[in-house]
Protein backbone atom coordinates (compact mmCIF):
# COMPACT_ATOMS: atom_id res chain seq x y z
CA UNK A 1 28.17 -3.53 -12.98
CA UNK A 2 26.01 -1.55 -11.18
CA UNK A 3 23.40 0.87 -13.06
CA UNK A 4 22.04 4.27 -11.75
CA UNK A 5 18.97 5.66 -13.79
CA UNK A 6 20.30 9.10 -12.45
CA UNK A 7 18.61 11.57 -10.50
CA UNK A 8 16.09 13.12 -13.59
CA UNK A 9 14.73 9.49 -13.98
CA UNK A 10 14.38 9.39 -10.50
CA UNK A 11 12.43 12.75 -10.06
CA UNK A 12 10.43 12.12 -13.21
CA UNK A 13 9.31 8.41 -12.19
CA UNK A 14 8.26 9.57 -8.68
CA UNK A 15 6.03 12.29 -10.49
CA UNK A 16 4.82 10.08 -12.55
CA UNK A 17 3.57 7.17 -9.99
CA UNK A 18 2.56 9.93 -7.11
CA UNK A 19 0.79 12.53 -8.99
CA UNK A 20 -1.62 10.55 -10.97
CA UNK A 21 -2.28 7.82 -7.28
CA UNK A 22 -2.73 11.09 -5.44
CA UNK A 23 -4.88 12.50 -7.77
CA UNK A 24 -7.09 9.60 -8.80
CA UNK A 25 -7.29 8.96 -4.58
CA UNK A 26 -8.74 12.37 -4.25
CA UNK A 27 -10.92 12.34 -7.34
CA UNK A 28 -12.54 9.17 -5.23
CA UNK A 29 -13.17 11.78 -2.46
CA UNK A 30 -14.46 14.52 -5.01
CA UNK A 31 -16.74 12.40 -6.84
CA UNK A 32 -18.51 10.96 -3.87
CA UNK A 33 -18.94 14.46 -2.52
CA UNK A 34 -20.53 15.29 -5.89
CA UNK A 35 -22.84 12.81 -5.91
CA UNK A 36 -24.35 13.68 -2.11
CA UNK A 37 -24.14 16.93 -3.58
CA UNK A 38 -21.57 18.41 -1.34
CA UNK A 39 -19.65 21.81 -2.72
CA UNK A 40 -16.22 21.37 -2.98
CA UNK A 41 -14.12 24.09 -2.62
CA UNK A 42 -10.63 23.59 -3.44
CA UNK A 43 -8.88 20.09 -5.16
CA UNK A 44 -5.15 20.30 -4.54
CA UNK A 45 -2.33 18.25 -5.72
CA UNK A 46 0.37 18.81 -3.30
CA UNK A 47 0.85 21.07 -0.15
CA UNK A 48 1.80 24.27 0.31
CA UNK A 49 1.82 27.61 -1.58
CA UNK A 50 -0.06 27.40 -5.25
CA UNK A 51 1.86 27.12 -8.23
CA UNK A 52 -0.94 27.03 -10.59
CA UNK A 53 -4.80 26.83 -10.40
CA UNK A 54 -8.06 27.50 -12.38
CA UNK A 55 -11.55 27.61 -10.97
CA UNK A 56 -14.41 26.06 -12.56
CA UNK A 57 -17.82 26.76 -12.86
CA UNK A 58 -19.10 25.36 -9.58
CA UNK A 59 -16.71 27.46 -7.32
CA UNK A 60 -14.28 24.60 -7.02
CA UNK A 61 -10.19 25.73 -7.21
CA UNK A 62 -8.27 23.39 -8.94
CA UNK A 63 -4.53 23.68 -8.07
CA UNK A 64 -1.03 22.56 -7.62
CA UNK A 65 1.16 23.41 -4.45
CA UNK A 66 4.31 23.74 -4.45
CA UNK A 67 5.62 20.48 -2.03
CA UNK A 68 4.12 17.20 -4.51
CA UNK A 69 3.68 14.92 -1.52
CA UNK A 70 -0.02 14.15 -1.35
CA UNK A 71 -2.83 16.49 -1.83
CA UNK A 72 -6.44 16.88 -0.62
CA UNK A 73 -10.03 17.91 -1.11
CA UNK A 74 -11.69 20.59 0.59
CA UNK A 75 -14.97 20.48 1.05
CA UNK A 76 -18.15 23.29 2.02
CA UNK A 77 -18.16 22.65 6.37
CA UNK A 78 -14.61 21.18 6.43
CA UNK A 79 -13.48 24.44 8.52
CA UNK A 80 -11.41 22.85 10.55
CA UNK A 81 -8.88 20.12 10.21
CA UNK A 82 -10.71 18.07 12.92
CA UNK A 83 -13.80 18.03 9.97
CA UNK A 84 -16.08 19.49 13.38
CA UNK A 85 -19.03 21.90 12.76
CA UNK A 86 -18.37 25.48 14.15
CA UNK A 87 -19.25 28.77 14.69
CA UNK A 88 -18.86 29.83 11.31
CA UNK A 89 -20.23 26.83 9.84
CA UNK A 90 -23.95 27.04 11.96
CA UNK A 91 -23.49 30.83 10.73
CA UNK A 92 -24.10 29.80 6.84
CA UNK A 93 -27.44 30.21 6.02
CA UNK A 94 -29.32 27.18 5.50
CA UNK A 95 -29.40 26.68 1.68
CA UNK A 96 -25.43 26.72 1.72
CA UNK A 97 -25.18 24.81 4.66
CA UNK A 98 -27.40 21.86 3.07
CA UNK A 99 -24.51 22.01 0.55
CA UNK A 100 -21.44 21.65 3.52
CA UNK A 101 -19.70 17.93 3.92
CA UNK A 102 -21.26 18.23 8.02
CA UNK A 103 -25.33 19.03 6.46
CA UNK A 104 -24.73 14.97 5.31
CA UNK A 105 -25.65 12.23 6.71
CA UNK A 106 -23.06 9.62 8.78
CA UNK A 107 -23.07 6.92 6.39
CA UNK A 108 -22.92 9.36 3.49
CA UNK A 109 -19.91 10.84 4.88
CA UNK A 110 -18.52 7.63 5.25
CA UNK A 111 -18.91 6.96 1.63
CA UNK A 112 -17.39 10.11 1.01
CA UNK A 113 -13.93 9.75 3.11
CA UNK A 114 -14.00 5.90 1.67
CA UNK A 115 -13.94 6.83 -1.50
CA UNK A 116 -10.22 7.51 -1.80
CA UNK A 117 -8.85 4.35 -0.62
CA UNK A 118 -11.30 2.54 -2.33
CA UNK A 119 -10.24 4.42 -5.64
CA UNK A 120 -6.54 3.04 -4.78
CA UNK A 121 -7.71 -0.43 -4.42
CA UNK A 122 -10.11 -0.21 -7.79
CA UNK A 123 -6.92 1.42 -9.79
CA UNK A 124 -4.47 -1.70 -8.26
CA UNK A 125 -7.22 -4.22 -9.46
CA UNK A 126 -7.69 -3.36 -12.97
CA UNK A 127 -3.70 -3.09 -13.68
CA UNK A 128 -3.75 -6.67 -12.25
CA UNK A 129 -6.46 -7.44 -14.25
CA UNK A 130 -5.25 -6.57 -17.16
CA UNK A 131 -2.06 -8.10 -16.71
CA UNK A 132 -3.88 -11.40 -16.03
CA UNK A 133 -5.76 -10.89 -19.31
CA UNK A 134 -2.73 -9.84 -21.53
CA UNK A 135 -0.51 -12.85 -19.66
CA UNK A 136 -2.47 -15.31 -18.31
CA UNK A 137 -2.19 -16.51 -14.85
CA UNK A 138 -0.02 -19.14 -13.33
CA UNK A 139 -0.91 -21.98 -11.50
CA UNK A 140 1.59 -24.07 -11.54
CA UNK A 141 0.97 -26.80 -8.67
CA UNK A 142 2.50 -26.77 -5.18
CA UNK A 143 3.97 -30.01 -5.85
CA UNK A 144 7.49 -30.35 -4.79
CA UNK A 145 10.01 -31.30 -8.50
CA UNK A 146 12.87 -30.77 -6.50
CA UNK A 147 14.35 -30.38 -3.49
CA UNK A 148 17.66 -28.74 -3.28
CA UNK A 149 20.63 -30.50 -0.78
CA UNK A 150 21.14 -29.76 2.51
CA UNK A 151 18.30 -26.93 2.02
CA UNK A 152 15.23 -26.43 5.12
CA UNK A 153 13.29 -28.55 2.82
CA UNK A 154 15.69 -31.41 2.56
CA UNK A 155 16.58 -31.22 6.64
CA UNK A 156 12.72 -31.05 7.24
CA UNK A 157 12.02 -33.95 4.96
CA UNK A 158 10.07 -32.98 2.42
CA UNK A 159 10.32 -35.08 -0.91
CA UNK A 160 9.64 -35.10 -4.37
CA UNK A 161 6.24 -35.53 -5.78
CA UNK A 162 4.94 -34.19 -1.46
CA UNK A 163 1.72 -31.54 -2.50
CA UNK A 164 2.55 -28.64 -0.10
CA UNK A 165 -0.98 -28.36 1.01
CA UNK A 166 -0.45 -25.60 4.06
CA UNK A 167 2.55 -23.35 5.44
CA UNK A 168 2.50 -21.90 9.02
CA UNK A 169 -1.50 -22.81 9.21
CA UNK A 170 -2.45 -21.11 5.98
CA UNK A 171 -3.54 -22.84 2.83
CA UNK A 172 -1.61 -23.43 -0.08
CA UNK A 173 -2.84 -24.07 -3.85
CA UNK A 174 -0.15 -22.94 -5.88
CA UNK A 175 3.52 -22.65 -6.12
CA UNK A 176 3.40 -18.82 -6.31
CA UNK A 177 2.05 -19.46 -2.94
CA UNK A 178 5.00 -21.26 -1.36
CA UNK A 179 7.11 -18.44 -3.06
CA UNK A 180 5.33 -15.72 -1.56
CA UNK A 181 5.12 -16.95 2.24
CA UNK A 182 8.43 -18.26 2.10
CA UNK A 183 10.25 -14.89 0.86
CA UNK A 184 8.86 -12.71 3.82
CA UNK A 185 9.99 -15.63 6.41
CA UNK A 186 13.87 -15.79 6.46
CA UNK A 187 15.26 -17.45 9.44
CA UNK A 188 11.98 -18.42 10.43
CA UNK A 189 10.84 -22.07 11.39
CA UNK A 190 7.66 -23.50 9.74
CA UNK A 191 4.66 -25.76 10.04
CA UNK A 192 4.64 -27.46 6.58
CA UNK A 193 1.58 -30.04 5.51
CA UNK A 194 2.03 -32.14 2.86
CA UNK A 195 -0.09 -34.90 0.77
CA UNK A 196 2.18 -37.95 -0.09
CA UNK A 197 0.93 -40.96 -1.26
CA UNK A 198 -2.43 -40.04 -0.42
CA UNK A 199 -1.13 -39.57 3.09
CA UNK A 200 -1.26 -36.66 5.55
CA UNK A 201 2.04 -34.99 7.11
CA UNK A 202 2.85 -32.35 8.69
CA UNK A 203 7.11 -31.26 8.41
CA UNK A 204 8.82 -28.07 10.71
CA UNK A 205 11.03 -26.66 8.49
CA UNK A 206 13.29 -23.38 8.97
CA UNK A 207 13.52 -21.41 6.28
CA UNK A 208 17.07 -20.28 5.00
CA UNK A 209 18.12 -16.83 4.02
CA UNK A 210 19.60 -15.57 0.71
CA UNK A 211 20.46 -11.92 0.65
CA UNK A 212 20.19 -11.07 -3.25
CA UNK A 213 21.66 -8.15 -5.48
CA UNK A 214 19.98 -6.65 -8.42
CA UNK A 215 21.30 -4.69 -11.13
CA UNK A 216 21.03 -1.49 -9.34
CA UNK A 217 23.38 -2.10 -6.69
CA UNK A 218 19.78 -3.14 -3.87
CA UNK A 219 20.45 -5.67 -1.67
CA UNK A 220 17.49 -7.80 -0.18
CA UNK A 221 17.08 -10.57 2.29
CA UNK A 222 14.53 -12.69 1.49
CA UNK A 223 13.61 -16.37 2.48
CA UNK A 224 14.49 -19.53 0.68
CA UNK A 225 12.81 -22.89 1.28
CA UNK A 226 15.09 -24.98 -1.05
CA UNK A 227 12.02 -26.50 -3.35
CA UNK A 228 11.38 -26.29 -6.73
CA UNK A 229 8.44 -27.09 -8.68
CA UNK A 230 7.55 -29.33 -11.61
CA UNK A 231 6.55 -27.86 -15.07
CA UNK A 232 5.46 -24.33 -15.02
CA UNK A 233 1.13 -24.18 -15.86
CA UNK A 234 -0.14 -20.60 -17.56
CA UNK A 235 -3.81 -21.17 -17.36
CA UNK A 236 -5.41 -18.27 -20.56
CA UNK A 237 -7.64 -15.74 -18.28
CA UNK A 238 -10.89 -14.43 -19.78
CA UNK A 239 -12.17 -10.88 -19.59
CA UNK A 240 -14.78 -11.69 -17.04
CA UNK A 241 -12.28 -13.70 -14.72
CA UNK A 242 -9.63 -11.10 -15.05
CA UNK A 243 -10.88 -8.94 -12.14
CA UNK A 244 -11.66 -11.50 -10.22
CA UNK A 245 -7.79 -12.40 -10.34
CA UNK A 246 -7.10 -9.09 -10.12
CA UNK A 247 -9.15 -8.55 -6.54
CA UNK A 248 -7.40 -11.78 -5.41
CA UNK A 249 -3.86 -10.94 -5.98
CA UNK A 250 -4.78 -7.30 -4.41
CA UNK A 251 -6.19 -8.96 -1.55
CA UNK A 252 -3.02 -11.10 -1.47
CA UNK A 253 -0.48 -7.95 -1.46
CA UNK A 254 -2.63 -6.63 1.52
CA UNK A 255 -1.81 -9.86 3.32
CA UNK A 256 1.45 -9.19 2.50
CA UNK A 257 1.77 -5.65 3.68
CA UNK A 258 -0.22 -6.46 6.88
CA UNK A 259 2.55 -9.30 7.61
CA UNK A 260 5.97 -7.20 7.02
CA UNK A 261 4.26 -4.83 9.09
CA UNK A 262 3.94 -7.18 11.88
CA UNK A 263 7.21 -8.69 11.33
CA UNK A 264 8.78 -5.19 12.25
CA UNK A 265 6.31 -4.45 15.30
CA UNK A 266 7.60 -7.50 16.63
CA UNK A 267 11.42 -6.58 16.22
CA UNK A 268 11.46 -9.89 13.35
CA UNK A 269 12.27 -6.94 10.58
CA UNK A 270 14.46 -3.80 11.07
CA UNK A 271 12.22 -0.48 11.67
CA UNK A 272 15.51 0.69 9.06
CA UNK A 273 13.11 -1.73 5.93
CA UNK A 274 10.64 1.44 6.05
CA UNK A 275 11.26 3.75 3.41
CA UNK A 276 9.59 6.97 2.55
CA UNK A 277 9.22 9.16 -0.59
CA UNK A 278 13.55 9.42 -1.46
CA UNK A 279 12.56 5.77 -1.21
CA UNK A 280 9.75 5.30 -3.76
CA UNK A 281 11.35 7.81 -6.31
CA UNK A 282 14.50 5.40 -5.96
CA UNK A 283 12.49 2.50 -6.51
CA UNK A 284 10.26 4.21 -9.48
CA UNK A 285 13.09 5.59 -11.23
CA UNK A 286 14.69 1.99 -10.96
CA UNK A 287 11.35 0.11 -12.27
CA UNK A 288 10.83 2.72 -15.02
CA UNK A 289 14.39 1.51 -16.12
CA UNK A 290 13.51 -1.66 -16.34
CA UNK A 291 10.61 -1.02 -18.65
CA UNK A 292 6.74 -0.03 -18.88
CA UNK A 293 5.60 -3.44 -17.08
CA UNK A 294 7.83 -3.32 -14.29
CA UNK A 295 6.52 0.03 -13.94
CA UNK A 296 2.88 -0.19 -14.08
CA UNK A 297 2.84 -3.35 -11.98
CA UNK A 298 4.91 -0.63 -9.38
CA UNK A 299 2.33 1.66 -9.45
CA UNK A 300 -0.11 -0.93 -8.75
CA UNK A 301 1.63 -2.00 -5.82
CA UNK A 302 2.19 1.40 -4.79
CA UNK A 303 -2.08 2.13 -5.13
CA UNK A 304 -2.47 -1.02 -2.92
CA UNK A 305 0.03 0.89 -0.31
CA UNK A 306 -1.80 4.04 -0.30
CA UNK A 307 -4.94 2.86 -0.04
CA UNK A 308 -4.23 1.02 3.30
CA UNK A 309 -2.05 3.26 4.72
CA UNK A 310 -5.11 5.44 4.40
CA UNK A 311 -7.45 3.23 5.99
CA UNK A 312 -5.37 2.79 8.87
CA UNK A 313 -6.94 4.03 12.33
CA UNK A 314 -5.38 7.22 12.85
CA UNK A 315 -6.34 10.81 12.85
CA UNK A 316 -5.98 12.64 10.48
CA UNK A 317 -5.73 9.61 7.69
CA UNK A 318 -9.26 8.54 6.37
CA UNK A 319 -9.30 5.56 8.35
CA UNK A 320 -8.96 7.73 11.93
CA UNK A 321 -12.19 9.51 10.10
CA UNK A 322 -13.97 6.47 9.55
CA UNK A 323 -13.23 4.98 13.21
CA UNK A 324 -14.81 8.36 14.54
CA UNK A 325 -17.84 7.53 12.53
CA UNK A 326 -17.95 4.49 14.08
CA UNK A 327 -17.97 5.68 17.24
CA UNK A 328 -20.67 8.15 16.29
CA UNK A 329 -23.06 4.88 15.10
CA UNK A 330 -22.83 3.21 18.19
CA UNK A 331 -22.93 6.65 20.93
CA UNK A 332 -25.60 7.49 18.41
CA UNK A 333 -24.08 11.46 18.94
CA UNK A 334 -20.44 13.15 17.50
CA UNK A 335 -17.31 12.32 19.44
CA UNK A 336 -16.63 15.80 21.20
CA UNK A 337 -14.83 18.53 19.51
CA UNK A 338 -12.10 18.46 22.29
CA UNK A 339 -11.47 14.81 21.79
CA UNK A 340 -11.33 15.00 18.19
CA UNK A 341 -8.93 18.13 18.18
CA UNK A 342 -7.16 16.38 20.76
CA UNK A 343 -7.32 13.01 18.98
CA UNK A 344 -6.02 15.02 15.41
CA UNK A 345 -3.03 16.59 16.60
CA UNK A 346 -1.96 13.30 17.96
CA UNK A 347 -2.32 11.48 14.95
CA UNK A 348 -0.34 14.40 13.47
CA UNK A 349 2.40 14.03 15.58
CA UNK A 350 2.35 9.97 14.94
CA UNK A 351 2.27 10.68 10.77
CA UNK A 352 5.38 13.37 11.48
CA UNK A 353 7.56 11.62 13.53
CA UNK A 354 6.78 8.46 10.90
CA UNK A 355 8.13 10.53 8.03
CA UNK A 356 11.25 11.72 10.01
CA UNK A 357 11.76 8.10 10.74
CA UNK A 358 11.54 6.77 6.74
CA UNK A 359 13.26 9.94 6.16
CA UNK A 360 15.80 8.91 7.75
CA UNK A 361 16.15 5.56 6.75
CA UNK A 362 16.06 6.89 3.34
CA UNK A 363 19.35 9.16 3.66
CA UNK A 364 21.10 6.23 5.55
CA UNK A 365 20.01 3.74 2.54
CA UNK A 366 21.77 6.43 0.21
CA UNK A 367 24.89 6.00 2.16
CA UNK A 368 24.64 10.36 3.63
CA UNK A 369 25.11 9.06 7.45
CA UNK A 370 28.32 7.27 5.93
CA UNK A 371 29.57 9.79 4.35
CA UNK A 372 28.79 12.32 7.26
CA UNK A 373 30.74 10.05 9.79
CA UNK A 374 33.66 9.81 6.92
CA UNK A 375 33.69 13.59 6.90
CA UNK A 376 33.83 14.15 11.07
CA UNK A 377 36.42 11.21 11.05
């Protein structure tokens, strides 16, 4: 039977996941600012007209607007969405100016617009950490217990008691490992190495597909090798360790991201797997649902996301920012003002037509294109 959490769920977990990410990514931006001592001016959650603000004591407006789909800092010098000195900001008078985000240095404005990814990335690691702590982490071996008939495994060869030491040229230590390569990889063929009886070999193995069906009605297509391991190992994580896990796993979702995203630039995935915000409330009203831990360890996935679609390279994002500093370091003098206002609007035009294109993937997921062609017909 398939469950809906209903619409209020859904609005209420999307709040709930975006508000506080946006917020805490911004707060990264804020707090760096502060620390160089740069005045901000106005901390918004969301776009658009404000719903409700207060000012505090150092001039800074603190506000909601009305459209809850991201949110920014302003700070003293950013006059123009290009973040390029101008008229009015050589105008200021020089104690104010010291105080502007342009009076800093390069690598102190690099700090500042790293901050908020880096915030995302920080907030992802300690929810894995702490799930690590509270449930240990598992390291069960990538030794083969079973093999399942007539599976890629069994065609390829593999046995047994083989140690899976390396898939597709990466290395393997765990069965979460084999899982998590595997799943991405349907249809695909393989380069497996193995250690049996003390003995290297390498297998080709194509990996089958299983298209699964949760409770909600989702369908997913996901990869299937046809092994199974042994007995399951929890290994008890300290305090101390726990971040460390947590950075690893983080660094492992990134991995992740970075190879579904190649997967559809090469035409292996469907540009229609890219969702946008009717998306992720979907998905967070489903995982709060399904209870708190399904719904933190969302929200920690959902950190990792926005902290590297951030630091992607294109204008207007903080990564497009960053590469412009870069550029600065090695010219030793600012890009120009035309090719950064040039260079912005593109990148705006990329991030739009990007959110028409989850948006629409979104509807269609929701069945509206269906029902629209139902309708004509």
């Amino acid at each position: 039977m398939i469950q809906s959490p209903g619409i209020l769920l859904y609005l209420l977990a999307f709040v709930l996941v975006l508000g506080p990410l946006v917020f805490l990514h911004e707060l990264g931006h804020y707090l760096a600012g502060r620390w160089f001592g740069v005045k901000a001016e106005e901390f918004s959650i969301g776009f658009g007209r404000e719903v409700a603000g207060i000012t505090d004591r150092r001039g800074t407006r603190w506000k909601f607007g009305w459209l809850p789909l991201g949110g920014y800092v302003r700070f003293a010098g950013d006059m123009n969405p290009a973040s390029q000195p101008s008229a009015e900001w050589l105008a200021l008078p020089a104690q104010e100016r010291a105080k502007t985000f342009q009076a800093k240095p390069l690598w102190q404005r690099a700090i500042i617009v790293a901050a908020g990814p880096i915030t995302n990335f920080m907030v992802a690691i300690l929810i894995l950490a702490g799930f690590a702590f509270a449930y240990g982490q598992n390291v069960t071996p990538a030794v083969v217990g079973v093999v399942e008939a007539k599976s890629g495994a069994a065609v390829a060869g593999l046995q047994p008691g083989d140690r899976i030491t390396a898939m597709g040229g990466r290395s393997v230590d765990t069965f979460f490992d084999v899982a998590k390569y595997t799943q991405l990889r349907p249809g695909e063929q393989v380069r497996i190495e193995v250690e049996r009886n003390g003995e290297q070999h390498a297998l080709t193995a194509r990996i089958g597909e299983r298209v699964e069906t949760d409770r909600f009605g989702n369908s997913y297509r996901t990869g299937r090798l046809g092994v199974g391991p042994g007995a399951a190992v929890l290994k008890p994580v300290g305090l101390l360790e726990a971040p460390l896990i947590g950075l690893r796993q983080t660094a492992d979702i990134v991995q992740m991201t970075l190879d579904g995203l190649g997967q559809i630039i090469t035409g292996r995935r469907p540009l229609s797997e890219l969702g946008g915000p009717l998306k992720i409330a979907q998905v967070s009203g489903e995982r709060l649902a399904m209870g708190p831990v399904e719904f933190v360890f969302l929200i920690a996935l959902i950190s990792i996301n926005l902290g590297f679609i951030n630091l992607l390279p294109v204008p207007v994002l903080d990564g497009g920012h960053l590469l412009f500093y870069a550029v600065e370091a090695v010219r030793r003098r600012p890009v120009e003002p035309q090719v950064m206002e040039w260079a912005f609007r593109g990148g705006l035009i990329a991030i739009l037509a990007l959110m028409l294109l989850v948006t629409l993937n979104d509807l269609g997921a929701f069945g509206v294109w269906r029902s629209l062609a139902g309708l004509i017909g």
